[in-house]
C-alpha atoms as a PDB file:
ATOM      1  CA  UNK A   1     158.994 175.879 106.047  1.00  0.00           C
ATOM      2  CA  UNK A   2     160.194 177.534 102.830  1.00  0.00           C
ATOM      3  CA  UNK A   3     162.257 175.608 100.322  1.00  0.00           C
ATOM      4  CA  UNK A   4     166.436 176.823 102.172  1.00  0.00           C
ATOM      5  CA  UNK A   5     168.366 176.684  98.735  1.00  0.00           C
ATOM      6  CA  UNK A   6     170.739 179.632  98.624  1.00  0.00           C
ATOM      7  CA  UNK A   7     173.659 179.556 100.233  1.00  0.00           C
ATOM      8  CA  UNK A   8     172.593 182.958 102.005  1.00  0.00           C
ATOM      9  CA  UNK A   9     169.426 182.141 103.051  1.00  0.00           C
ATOM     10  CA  UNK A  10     171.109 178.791 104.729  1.00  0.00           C
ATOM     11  CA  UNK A  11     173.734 180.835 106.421  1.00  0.00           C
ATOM     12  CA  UNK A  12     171.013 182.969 108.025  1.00  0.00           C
ATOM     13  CA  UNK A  13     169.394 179.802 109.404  1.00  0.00           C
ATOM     14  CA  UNK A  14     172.902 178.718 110.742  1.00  0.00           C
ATOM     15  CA  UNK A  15     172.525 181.668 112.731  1.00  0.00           C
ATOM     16  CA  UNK A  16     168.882 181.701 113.411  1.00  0.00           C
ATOM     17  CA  UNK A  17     169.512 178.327 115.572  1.00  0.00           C
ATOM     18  CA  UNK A  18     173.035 179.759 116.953  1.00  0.00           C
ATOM     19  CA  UNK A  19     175.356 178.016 114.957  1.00  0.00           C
ATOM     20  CA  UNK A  20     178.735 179.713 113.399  1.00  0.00           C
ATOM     21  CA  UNK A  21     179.165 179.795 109.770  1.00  0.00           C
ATOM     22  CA  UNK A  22     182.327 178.649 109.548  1.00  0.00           C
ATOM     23  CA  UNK A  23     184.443 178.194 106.862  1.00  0.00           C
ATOM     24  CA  UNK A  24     184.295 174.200 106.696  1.00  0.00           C
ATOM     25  CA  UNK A  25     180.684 175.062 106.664  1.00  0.00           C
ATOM     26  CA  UNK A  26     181.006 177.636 104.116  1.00  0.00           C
ATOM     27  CA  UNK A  27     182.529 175.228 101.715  1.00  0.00           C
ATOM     28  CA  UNK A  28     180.547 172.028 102.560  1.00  0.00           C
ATOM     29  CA  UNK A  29     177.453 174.384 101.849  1.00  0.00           C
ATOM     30  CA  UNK A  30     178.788 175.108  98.469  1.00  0.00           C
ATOM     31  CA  UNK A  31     179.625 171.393  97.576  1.00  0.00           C
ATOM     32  CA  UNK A  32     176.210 170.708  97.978  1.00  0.00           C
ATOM     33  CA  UNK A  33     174.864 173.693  95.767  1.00  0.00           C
ATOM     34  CA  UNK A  34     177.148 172.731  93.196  1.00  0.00           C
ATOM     35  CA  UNK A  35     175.552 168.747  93.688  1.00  0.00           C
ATOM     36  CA  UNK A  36     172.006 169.202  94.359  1.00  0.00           C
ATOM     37  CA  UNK A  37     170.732 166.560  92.246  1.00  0.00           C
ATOM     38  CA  UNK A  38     173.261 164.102  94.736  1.00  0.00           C
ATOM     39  CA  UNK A  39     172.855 161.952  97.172  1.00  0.00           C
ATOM     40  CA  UNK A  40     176.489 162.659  98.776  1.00  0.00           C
ATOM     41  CA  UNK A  41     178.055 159.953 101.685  1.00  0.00           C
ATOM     42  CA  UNK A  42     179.836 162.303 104.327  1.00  0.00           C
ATOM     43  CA  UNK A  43     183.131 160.499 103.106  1.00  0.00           C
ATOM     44  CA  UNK A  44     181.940 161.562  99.600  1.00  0.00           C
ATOM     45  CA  UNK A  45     181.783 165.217 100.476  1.00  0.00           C
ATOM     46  CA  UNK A  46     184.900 164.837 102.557  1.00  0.00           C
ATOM     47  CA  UNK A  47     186.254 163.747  99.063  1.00  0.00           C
ATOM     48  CA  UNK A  48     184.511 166.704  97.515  1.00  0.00           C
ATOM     49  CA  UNK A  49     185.918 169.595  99.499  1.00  0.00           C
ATOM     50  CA  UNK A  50     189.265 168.704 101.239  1.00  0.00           C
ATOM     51  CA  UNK A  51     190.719 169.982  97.686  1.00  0.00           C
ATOM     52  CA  UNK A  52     189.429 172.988  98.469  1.00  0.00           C
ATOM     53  CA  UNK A  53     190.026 173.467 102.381  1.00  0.00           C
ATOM     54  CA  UNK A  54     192.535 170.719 102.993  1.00  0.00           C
ATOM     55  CA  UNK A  55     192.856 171.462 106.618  1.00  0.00           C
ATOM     56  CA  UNK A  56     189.106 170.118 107.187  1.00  0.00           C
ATOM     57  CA  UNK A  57     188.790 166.743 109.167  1.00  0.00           C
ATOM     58  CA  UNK A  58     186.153 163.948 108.397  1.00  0.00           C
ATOM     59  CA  UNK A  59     184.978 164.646 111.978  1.00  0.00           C
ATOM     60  CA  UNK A  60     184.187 168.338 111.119  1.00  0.00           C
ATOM     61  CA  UNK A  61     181.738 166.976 107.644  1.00  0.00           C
ATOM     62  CA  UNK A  62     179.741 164.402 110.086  1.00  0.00           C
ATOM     63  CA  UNK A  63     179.309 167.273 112.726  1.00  0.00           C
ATOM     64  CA  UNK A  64     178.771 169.853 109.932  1.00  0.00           C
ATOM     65  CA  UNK A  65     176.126 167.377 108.059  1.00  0.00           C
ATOM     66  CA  UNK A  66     174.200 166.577 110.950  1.00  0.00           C
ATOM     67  CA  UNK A  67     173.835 170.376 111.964  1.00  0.00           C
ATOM     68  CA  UNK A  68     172.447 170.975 108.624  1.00  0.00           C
ATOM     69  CA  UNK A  69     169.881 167.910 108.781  1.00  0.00           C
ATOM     70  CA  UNK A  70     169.035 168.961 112.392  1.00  0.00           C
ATOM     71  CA  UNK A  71     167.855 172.045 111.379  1.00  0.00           C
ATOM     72  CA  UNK A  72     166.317 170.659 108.299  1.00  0.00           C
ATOM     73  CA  UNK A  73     168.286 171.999 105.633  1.00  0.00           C
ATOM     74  CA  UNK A  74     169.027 168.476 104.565  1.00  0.00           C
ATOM     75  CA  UNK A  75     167.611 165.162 104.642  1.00  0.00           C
ATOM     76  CA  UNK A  76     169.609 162.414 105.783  1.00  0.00           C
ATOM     77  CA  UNK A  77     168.540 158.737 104.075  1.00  0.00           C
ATOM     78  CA  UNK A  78     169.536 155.591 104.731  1.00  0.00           C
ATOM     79  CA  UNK A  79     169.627 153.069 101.525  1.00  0.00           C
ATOM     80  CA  UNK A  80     170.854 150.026 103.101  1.00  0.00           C
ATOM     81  CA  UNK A  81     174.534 150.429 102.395  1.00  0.00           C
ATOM     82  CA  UNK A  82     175.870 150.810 105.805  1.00  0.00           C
ATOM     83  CA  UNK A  83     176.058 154.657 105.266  1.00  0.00           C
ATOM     84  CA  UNK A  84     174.023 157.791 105.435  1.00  0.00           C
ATOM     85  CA  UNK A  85     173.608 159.607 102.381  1.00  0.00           C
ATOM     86  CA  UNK A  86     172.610 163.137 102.532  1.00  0.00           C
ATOM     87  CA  UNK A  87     170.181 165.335 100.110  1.00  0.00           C
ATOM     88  CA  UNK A  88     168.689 168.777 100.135  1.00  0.00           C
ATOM     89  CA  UNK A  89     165.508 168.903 102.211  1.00  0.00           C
ATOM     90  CA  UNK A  90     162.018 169.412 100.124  1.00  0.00           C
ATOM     91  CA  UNK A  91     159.779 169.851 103.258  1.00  0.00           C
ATOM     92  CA  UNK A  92     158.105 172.547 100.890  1.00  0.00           C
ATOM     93  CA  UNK A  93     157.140 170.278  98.533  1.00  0.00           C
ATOM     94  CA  UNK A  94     153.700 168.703  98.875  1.00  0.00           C
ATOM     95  CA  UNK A  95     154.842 165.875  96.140  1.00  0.00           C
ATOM     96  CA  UNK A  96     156.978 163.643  96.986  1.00  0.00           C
ATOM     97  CA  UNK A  97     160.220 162.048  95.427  1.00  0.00           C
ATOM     98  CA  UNK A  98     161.650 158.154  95.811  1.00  0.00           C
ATOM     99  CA  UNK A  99     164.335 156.765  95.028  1.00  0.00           C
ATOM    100  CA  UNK A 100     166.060 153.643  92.988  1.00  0.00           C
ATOM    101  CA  UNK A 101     169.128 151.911  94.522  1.00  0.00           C
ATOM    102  CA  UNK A 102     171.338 150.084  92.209  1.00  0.00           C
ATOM    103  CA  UNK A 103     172.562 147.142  94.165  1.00  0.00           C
ATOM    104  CA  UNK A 104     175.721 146.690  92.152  1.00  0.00           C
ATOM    105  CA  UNK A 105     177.372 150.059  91.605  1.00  0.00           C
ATOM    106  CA  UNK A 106     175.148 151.852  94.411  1.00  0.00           C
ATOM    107  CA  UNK A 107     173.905 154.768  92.228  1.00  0.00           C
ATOM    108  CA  UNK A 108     170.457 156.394  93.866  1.00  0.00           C
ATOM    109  CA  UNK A 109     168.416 158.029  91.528  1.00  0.00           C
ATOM    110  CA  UNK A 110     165.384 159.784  91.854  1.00  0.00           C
ATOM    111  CA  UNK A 111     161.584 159.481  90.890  1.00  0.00           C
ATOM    112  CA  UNK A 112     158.579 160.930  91.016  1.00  0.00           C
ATOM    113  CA  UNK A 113     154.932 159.513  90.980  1.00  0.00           C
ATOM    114  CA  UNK A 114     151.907 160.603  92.186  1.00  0.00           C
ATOM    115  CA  UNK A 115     150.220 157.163  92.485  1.00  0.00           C
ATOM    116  CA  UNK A 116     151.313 156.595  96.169  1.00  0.00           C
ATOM    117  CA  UNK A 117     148.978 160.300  97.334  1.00  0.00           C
ATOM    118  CA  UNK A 118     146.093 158.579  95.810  1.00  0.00           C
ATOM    119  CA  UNK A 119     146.994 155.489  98.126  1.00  0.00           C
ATOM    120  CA  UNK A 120     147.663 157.846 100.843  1.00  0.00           C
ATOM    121  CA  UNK A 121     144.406 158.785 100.688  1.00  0.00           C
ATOM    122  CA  UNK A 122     142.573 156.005 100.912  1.00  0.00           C
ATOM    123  CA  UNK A 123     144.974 154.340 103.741  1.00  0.00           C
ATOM    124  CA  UNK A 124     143.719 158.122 105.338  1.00  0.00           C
ATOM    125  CA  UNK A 125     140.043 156.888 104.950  1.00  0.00           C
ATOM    126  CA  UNK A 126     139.662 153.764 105.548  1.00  0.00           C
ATOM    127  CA  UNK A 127     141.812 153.859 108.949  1.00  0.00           C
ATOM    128  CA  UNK A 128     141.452 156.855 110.201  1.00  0.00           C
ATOM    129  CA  UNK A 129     144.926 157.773 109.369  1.00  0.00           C
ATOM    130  CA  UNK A 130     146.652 160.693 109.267  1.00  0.00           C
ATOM    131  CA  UNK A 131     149.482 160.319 107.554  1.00  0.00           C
ATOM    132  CA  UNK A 132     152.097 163.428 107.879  1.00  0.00           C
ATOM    133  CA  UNK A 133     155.272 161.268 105.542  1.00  0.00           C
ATOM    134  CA  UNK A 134     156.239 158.436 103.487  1.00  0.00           C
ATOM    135  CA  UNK A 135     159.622 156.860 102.364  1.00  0.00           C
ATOM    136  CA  UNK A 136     159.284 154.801  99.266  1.00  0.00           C
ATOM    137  CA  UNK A 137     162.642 152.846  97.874  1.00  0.00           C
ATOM    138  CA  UNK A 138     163.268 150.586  95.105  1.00  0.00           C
ATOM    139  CA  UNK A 139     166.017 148.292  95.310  1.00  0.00           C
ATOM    140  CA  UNK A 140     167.123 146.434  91.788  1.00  0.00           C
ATOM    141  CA  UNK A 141     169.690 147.305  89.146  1.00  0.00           C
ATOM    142  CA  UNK A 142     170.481 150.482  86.798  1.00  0.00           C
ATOM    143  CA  UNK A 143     170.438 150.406  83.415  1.00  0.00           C
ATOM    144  CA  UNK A 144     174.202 150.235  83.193  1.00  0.00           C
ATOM    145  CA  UNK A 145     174.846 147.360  85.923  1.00  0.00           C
ATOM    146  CA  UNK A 146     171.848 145.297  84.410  1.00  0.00           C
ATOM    147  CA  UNK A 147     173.363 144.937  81.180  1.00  0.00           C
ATOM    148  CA  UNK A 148     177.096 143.956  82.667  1.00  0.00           C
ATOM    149  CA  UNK A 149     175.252 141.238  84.246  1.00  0.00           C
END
């Protein structure tokens, strides 16, 4: 699957798998282009676009959100704070990213390091493996919450 980044190309998959490209979806699309480098709660992107279409419901971003991760536009992660947190999806990517979860403020950053492939390959090997995906977090404190503590 080919990296799904522009808004136009992800309204063509909308309608690839029958979906409407609504406006809700239209501007919950957007938030996300404008936030790529997030990982956004549905109640955060509620937050993020009932400014600009005040008329849409927190039922409409779950529905909307788990369209998009359904047909793989987005990922949706769980980091152990009781809500799903949703990012672009990198199925393209043959390198993977992790993340780091501050347990104080809740910021989730990314990181990437190549030392788990090499791992990967010898789990592969030596137990006749094949692995097709890993999910690597780190749970501590960010540089900010670590120093108010």
């Amino acid at each position: 699957m080919e990296e799904i980044k522009t808004f136009e190309n992800i309204c063509n998959l909308l309608r690839n798998h029958s979906y409407k490209v609504t406006p809700q979806r239209q501007t919950i699309l957007q938030t996300f282009l404008e936030h790529v480098d997030r990982h956004l709660s549905a109640e955060e992107v509620y937050m993020l676009v009932k400014h600009q279409n005040p008329e849409i419901g927190l039922a409409t971003v779950y529905r909307s959100l788990d369209i998009l991760a359904e047909i793989g536009v987005l990922l949706k992660n769980d980091f152990g704070d009781g809500r799903s947190r949703y990012e672009f999806s990198r199925k393209d990517e043959h390198h993977h990213h992790h993340h780091l979860i501050c347990l104080r403020c809740g910021d989730v950053s990314e990181f990437d390091d190549d030392w788990l492939e090499s791992l990967e390959t010898v789990i592969t090997k030596r137990n006749h493996f094949k692995i097709v995906d890993h999910d690597l977090k780190f749970y501590g404190y960010c540089h900010k919450c670590e120093e108010a503590l």
